[in-house]
PDB file of N, CA and C in Angstrom:
ATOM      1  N   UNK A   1     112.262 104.013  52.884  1.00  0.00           N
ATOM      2  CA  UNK A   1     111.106 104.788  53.254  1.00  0.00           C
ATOM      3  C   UNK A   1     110.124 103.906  54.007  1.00  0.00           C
ATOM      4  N   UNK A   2     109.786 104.328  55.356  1.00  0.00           N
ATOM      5  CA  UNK A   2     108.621 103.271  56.371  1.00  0.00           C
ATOM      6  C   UNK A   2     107.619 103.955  56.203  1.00  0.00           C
ATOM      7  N   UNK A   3     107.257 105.351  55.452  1.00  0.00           N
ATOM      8  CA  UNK A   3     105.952 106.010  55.632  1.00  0.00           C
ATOM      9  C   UNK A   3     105.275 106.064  56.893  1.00  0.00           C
ATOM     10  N   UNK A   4     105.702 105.875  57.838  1.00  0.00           N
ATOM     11  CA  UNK A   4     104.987 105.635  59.165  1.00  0.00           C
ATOM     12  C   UNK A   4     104.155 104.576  59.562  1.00  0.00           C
ATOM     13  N   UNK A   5     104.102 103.205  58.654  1.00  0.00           N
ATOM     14  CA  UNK A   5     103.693 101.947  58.584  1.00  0.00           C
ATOM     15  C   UNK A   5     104.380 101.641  59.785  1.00  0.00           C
ATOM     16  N   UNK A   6     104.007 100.624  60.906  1.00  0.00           N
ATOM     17  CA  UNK A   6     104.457  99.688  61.697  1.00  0.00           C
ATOM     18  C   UNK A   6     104.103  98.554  61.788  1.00  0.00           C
ATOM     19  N   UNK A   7     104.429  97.854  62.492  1.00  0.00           N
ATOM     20  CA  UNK A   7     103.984  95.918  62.466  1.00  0.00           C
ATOM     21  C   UNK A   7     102.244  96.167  63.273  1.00  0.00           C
ATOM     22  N   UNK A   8     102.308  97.541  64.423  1.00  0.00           N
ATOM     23  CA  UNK A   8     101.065  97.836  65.033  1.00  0.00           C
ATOM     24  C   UNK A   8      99.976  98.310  64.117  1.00  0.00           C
ATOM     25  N   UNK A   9     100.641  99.071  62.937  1.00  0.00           N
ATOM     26  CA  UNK A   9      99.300  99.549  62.291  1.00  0.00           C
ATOM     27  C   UNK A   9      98.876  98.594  61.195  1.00  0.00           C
ATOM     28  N   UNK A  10      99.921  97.743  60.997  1.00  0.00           N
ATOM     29  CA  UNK A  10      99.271  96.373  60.223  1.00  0.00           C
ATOM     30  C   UNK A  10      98.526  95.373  60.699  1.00  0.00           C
ATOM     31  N   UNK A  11      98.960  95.148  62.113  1.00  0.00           N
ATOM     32  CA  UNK A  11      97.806  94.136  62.881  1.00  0.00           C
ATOM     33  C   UNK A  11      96.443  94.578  63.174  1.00  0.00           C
ATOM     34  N   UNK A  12      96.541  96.044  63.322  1.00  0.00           N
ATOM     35  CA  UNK A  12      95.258  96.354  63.584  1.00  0.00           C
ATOM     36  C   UNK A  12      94.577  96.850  62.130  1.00  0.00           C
ATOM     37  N   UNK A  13      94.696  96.795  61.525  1.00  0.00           N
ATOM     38  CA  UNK A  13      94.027  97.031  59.589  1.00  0.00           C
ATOM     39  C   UNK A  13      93.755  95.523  59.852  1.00  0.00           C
ATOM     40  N   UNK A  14      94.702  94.986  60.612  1.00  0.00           N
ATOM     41  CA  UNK A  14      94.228  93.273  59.413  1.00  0.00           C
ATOM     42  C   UNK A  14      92.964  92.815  60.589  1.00  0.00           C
ATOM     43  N   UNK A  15      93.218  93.518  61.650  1.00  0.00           N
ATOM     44  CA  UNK A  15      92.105  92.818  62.310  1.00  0.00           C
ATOM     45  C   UNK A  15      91.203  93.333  62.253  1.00  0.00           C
ATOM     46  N   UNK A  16      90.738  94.868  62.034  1.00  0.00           N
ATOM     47  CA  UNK A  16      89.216  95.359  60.902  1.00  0.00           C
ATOM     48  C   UNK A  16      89.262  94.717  59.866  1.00  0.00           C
ATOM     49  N   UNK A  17      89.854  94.439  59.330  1.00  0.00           N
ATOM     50  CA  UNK A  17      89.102  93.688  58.135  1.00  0.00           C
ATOM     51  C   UNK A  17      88.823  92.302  58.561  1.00  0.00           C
ATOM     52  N   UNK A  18      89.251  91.901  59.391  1.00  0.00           N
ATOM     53  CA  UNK A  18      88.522  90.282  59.331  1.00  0.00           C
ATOM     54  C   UNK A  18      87.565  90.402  60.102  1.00  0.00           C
ATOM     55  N   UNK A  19      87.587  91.201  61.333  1.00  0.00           N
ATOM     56  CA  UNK A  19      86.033  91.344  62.346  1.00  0.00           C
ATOM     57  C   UNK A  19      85.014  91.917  60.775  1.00  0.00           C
ATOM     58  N   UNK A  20      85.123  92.566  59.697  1.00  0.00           N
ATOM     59  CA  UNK A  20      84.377  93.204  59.060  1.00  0.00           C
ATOM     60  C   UNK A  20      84.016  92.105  58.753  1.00  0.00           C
ATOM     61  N   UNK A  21      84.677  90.809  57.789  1.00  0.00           N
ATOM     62  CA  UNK A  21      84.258  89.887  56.881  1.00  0.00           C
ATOM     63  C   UNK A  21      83.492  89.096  57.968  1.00  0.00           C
ATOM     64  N   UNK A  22      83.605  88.555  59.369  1.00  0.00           N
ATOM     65  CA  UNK A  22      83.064  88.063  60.479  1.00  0.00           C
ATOM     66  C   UNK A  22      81.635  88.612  60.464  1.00  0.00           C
ATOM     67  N   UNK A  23      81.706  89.720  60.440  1.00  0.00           N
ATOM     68  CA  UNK A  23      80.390  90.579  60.649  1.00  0.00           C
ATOM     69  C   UNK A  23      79.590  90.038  59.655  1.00  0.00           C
ATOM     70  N   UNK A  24      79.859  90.589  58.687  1.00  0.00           N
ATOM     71  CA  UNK A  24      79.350  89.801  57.544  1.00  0.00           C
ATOM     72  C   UNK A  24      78.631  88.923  57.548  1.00  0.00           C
ATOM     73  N   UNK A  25      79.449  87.846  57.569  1.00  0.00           N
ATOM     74  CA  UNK A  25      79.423  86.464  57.205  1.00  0.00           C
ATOM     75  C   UNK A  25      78.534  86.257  58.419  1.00  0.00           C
ATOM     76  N   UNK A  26      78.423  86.900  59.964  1.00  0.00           N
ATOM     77  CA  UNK A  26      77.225  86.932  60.782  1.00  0.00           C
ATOM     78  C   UNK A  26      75.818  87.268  60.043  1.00  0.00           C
ATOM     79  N   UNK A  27      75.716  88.268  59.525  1.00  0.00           N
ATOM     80  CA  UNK A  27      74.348  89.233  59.074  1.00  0.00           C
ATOM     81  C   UNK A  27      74.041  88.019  57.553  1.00  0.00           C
ATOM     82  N   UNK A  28      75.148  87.860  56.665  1.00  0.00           N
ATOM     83  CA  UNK A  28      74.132  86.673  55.793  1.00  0.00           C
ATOM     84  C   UNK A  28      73.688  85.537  56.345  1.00  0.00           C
ATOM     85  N   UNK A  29      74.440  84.505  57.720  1.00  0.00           N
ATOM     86  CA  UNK A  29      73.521  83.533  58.027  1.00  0.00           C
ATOM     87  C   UNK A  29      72.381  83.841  58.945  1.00  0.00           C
ATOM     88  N   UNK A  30      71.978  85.026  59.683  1.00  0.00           N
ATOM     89  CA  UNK A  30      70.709  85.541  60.287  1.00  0.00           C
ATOM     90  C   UNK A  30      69.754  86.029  58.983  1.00  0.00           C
ATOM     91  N   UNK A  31      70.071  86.611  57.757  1.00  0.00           N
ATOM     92  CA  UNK A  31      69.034  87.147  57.050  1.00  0.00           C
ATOM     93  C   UNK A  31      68.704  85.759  56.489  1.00  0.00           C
ATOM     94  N   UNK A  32      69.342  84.622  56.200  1.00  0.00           N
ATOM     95  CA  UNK A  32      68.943  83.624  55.190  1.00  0.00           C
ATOM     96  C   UNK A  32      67.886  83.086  55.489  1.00  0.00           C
ATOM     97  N   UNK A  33      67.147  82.440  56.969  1.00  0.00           N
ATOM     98  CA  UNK A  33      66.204  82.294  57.435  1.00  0.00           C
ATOM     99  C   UNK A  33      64.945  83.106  56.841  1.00  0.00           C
ATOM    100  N   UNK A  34      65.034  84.460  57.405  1.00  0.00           N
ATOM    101  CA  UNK A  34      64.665  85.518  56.962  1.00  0.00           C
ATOM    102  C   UNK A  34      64.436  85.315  55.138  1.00  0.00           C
ATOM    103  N   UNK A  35      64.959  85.136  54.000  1.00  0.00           N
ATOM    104  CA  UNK A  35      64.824  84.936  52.919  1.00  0.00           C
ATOM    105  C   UNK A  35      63.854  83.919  52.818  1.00  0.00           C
ATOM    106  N   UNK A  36      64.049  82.793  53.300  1.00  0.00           N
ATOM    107  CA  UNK A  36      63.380  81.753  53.248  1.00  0.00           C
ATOM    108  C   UNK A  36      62.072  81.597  53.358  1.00  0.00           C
ATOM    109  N   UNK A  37      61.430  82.341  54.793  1.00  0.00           N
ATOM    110  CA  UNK A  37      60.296  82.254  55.022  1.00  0.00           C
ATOM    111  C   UNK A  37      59.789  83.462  53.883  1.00  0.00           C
ATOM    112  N   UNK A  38      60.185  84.296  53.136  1.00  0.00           N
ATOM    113  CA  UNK A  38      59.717  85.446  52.670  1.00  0.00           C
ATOM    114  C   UNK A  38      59.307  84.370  51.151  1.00  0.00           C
ATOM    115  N   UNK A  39      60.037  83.573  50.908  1.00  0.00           N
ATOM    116  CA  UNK A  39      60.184  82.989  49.476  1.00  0.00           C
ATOM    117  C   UNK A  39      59.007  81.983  49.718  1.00  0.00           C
ATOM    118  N   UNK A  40      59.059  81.694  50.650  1.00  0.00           N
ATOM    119  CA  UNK A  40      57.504  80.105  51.104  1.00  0.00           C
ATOM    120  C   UNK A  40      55.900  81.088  51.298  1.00  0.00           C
ATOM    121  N   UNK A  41      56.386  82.299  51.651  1.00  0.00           N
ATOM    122  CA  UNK A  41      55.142  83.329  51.803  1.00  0.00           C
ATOM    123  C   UNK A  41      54.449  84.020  50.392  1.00  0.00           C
ATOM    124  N   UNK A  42      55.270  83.901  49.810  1.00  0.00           N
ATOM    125  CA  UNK A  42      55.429  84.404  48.375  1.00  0.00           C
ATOM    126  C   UNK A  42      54.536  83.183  47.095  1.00  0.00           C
ATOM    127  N   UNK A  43      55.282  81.844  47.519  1.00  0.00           N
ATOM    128  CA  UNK A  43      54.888  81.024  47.232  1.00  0.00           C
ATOM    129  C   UNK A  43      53.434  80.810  47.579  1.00  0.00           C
ATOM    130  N   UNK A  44      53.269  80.561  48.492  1.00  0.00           N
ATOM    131  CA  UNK A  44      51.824  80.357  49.307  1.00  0.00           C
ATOM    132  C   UNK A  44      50.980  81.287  49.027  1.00  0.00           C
ATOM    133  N   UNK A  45      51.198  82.103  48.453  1.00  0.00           N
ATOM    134  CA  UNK A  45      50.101  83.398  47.642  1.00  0.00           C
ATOM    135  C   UNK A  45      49.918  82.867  46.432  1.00  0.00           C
ATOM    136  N   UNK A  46      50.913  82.639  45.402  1.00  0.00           N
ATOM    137  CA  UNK A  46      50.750  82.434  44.158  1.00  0.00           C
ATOM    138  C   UNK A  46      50.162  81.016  43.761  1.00  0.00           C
ATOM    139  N   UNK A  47      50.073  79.773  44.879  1.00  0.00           N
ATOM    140  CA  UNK A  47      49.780  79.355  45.342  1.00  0.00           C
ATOM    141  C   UNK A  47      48.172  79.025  45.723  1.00  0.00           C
ATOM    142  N   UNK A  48      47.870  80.068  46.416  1.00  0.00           N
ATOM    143  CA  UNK A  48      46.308  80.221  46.741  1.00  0.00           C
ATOM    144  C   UNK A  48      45.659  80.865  45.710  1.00  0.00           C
ATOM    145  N   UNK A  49      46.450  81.637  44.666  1.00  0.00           N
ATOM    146  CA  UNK A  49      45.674  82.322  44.033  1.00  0.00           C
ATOM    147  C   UNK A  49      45.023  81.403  42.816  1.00  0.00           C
ATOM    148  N   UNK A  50      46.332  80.368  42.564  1.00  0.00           N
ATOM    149  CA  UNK A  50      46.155  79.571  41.611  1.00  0.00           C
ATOM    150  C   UNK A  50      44.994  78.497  42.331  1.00  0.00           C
ATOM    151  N   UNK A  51      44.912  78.077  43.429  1.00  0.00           N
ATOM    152  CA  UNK A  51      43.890  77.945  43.923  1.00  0.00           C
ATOM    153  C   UNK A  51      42.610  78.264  43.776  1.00  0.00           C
ATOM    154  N   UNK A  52      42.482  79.422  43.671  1.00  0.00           N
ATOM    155  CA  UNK A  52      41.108  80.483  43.538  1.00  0.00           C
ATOM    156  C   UNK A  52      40.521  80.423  42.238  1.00  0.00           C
ATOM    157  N   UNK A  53      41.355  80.551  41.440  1.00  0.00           N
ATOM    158  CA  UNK A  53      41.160  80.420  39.631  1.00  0.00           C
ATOM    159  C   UNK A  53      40.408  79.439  39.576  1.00  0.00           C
ATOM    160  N   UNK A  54      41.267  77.883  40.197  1.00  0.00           N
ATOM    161  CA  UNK A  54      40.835  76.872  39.676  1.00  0.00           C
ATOM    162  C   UNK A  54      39.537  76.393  40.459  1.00  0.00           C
ATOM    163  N   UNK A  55      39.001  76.981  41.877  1.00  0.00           N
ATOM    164  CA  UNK A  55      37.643  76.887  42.147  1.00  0.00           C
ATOM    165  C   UNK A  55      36.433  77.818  41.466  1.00  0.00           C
ATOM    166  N   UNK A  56      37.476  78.861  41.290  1.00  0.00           N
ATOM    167  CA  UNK A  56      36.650  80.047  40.067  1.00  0.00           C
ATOM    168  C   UNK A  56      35.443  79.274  39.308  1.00  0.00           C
ATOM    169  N   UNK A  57      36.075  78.341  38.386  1.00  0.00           N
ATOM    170  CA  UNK A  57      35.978  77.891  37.019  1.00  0.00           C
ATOM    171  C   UNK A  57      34.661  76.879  37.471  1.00  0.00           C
ATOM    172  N   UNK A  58      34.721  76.358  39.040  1.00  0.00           N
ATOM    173  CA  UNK A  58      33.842  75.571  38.922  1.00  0.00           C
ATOM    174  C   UNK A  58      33.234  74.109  38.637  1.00  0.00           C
ATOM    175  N   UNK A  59      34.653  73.829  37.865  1.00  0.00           N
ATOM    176  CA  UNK A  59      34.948  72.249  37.361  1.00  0.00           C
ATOM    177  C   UNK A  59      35.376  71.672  38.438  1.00  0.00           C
ATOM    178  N   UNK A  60      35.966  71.937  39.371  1.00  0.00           N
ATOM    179  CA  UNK A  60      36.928  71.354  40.378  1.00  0.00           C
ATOM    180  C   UNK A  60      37.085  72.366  41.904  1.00  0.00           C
ATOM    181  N   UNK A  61      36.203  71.721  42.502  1.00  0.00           N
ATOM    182  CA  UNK A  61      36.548  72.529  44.332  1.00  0.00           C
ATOM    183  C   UNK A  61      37.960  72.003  45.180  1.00  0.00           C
ATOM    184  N   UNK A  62      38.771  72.882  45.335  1.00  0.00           N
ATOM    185  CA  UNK A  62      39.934  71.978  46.036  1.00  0.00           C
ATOM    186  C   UNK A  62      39.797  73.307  46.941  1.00  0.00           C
ATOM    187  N   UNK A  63      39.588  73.003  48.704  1.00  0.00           N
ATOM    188  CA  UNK A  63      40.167  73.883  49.569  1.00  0.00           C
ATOM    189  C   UNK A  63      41.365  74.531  49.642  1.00  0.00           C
ATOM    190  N   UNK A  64      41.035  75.756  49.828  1.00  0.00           N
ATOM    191  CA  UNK A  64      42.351  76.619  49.739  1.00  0.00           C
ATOM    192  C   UNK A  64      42.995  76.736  51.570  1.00  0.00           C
ATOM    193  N   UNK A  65      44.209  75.525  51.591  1.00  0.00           N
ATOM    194  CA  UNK A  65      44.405  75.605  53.052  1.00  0.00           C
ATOM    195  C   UNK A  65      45.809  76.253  52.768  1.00  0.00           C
ATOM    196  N   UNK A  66      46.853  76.405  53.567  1.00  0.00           N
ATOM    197  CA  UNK A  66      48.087  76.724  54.549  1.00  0.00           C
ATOM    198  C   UNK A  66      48.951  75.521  53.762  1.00  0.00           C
ATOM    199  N   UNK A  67      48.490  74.494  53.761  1.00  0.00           N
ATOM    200  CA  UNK A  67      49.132  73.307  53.433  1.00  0.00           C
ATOM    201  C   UNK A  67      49.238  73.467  51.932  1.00  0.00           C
ATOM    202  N   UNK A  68      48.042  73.220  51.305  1.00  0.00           N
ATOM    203  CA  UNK A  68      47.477  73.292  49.740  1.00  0.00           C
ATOM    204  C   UNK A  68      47.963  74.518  48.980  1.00  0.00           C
ATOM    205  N   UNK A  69      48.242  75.700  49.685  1.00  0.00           N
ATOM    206  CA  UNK A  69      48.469  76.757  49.468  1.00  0.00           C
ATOM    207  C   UNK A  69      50.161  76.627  48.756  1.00  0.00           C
ATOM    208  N   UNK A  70      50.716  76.006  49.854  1.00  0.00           N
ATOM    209  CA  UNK A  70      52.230  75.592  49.960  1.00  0.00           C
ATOM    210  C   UNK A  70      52.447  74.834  48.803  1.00  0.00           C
ATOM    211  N   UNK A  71      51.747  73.972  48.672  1.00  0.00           N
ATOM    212  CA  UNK A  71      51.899  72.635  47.656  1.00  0.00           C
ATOM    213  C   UNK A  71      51.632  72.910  46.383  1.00  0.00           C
ATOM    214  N   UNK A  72      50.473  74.067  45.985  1.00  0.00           N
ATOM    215  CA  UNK A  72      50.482  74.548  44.511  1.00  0.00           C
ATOM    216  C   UNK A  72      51.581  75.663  44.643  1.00  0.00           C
ATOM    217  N   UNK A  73      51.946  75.908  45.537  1.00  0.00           N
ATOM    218  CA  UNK A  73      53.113  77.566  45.384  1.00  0.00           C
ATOM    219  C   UNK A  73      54.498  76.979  44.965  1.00  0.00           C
ATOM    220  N   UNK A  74      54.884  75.787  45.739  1.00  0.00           N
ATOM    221  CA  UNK A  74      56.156  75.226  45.243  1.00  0.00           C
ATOM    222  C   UNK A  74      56.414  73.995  44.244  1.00  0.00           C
ATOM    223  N   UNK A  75      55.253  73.596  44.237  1.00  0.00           N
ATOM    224  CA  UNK A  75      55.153  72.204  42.596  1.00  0.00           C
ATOM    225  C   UNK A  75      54.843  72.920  41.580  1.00  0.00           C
ATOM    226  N   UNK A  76      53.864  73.886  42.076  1.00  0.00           N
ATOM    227  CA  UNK A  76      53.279  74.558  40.448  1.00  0.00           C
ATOM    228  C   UNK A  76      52.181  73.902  39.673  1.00  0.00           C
ATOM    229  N   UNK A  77      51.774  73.624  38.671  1.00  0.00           N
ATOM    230  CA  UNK A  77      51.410  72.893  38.351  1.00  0.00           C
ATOM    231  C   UNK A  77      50.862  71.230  38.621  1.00  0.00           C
ATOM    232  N   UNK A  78      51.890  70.805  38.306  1.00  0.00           N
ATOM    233  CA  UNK A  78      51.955  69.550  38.580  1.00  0.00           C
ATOM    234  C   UNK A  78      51.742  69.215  40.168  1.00  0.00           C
ATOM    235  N   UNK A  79      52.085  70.135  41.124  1.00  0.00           N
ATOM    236  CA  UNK A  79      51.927  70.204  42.275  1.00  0.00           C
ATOM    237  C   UNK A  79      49.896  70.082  42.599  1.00  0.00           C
ATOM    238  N   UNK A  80      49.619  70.945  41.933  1.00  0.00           N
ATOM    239  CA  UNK A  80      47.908  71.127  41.295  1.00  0.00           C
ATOM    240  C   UNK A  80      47.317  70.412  41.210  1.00  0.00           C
ATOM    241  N   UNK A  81      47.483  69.723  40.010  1.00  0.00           N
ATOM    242  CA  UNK A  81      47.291  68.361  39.816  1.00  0.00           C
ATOM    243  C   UNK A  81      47.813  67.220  40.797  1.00  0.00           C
ATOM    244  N   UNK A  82      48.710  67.105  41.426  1.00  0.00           N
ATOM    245  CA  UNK A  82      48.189  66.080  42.565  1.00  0.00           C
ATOM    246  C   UNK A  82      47.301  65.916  43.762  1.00  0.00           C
ATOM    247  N   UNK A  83      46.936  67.425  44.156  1.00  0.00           N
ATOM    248  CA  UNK A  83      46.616  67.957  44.870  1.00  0.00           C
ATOM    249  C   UNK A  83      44.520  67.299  44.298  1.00  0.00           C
ATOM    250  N   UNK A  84      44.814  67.589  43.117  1.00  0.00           N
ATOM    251  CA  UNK A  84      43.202  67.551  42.136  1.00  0.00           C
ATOM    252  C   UNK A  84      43.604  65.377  42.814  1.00  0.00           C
ATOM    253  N   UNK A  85      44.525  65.461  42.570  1.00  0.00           N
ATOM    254  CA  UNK A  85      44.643  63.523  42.267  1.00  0.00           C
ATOM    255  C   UNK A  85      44.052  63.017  44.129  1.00  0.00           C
ATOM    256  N   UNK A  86      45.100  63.357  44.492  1.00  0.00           N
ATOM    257  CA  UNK A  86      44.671  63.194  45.886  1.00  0.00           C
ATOM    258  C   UNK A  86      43.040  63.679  46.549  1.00  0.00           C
ATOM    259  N   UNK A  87      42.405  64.910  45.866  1.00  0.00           N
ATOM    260  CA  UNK A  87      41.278  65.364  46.996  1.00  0.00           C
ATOM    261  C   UNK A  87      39.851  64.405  46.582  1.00  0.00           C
ATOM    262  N   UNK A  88      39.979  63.604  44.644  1.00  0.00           N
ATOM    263  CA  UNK A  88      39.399  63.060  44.185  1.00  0.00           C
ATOM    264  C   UNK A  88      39.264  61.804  43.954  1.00  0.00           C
ATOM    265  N   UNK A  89      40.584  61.407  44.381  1.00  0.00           N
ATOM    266  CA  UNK A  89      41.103  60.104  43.738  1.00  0.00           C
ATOM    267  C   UNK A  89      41.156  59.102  45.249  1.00  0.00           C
ATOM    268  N   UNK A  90      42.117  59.438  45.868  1.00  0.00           N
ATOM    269  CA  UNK A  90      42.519  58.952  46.904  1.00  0.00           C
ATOM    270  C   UNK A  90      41.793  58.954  48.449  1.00  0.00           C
ATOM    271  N   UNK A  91      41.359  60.477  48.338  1.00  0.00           N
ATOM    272  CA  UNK A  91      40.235  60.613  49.487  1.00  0.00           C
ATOM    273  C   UNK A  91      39.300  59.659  49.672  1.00  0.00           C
TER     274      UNK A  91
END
Protein backbone atom coordinates (compact mmCIF):
# COMPACT_ATOMS: atom_id res chain seq x y z
CA UNK A 1 0.00 0.00 0.00
CA UNK A 2 1.78 3.68 -1.22
CA UNK A 3 -1.39 5.64 -0.08
CA UNK A 4 -0.43 8.13 -2.61
CA UNK A 5 2.85 9.11 -0.63
CA UNK A 6 5.79 9.92 -3.10
CA UNK A 7 9.53 10.79 -2.63
CA UNK A 8 7.81 14.51 -4.03
CA UNK A 9 5.34 14.77 -1.30
CA UNK A 10 7.99 13.93 1.27
CA UNK A 11 10.51 16.51 0.18
CA UNK A 12 8.16 19.04 0.15
CA UNK A 13 6.51 18.27 3.97
CA UNK A 14 10.14 18.11 4.96
CA UNK A 15 10.90 21.34 3.51
CA UNK A 16 7.75 23.19 5.37
CA UNK A 17 8.78 22.06 8.22
CA UNK A 18 12.25 23.21 8.28
CA UNK A 19 11.51 26.78 6.52
CA UNK A 20 8.80 26.69 9.63
CA UNK A 21 11.55 25.87 12.38
CA UNK A 22 13.90 28.64 10.25
CA UNK A 23 11.13 31.02 10.66
CA UNK A 24 11.11 30.54 13.99
CA UNK A 25 14.28 30.40 15.07
CA UNK A 26 14.27 33.99 12.84
CA UNK A 27 11.29 35.69 15.02
CA UNK A 28 13.07 34.44 18.57
CA UNK A 29 16.49 36.09 17.69
CA UNK A 30 14.63 39.58 16.48
CA UNK A 31 12.18 39.53 19.62
CA UNK A 32 15.19 38.84 22.13
CA UNK A 33 16.58 42.34 21.73
CA UNK A 34 13.14 43.41 22.02
CA UNK A 35 12.89 41.42 25.59
CA UNK A 36 15.85 42.93 26.72
CA UNK A 37 15.31 46.47 26.43
CA UNK A 38 11.66 45.82 27.93
CA UNK A 39 13.44 44.00 31.08
CA UNK A 40 16.21 47.20 31.57
CA UNK A 41 12.91 49.53 31.22
CA UNK A 42 11.20 47.67 33.78
CA UNK A 43 14.16 47.71 35.84
CA UNK A 44 14.82 51.40 35.56
CA UNK A 45 11.30 52.09 37.01
CA UNK A 46 11.60 49.93 39.97
CA UNK A 47 14.70 51.42 40.13
CA UNK A 48 13.68 55.12 40.25
CA UNK A 49 10.99 54.38 42.35
CA UNK A 50 13.22 52.91 44.90
CA UNK A 51 14.97 56.02 44.30
CA UNK A 52 12.06 58.25 45.24
CA UNK A 53 11.32 56.40 48.60
CA UNK A 54 14.72 56.80 49.58
CA UNK A 55 14.78 60.77 48.85
CA UNK A 56 11.16 60.62 50.31
CA UNK A 57 12.52 59.86 53.77
CA UNK A 58 14.88 62.69 53.64
CA UNK A 59 17.92 61.08 55.31
CA UNK A 60 19.68 60.74 52.06
CA UNK A 61 19.31 62.86 48.52
CA UNK A 62 20.65 60.66 45.69
CA UNK A 63 19.57 62.03 42.07
CA UNK A 64 17.25 60.10 40.29
CA UNK A 65 19.20 59.83 36.77
CA UNK A 66 18.92 57.23 33.58
CA UNK A 67 22.14 55.87 34.92
CA UNK A 68 21.17 55.64 38.84
CA UNK A 69 17.89 54.55 37.79
CA UNK A 70 19.63 51.47 35.99
CA UNK A 71 21.97 50.78 38.85
CA UNK A 72 19.28 50.53 41.72
CA UNK A 73 16.89 48.52 39.07
CA UNK A 74 19.54 45.82 38.42
CA UNK A 75 21.79 45.57 41.89
CA UNK A 76 18.81 46.18 43.99
CA UNK A 77 19.73 46.92 47.04
CA UNK A 78 23.09 46.62 47.42
CA UNK A 79 23.22 48.33 44.08
CA UNK A 80 21.58 51.42 46.48
CA UNK A 81 23.87 51.36 48.71
CA UNK A 82 26.77 51.89 46.50
CA UNK A 83 25.21 54.30 44.74
CA UNK A 84 24.58 56.08 48.71
CA UNK A 85 28.71 54.96 48.95
CA UNK A 86 29.78 56.62 45.89
CA UNK A 87 27.44 60.08 45.90
CA UNK A 88 28.84 60.51 49.72
CA UNK A 89 31.84 58.87 50.08
CA UNK A 90 33.81 59.10 47.01
CA UNK A 91 32.42 62.28 45.37
Amino acid sequence: MNFGVNMETIECIAGAVIGIIVLVMIVNLLTLPFQLLFKLIINAIFGAVMLYFINWTGIIAIKITLIHSLIAGIFGIPGVIGLIIYTYVLK
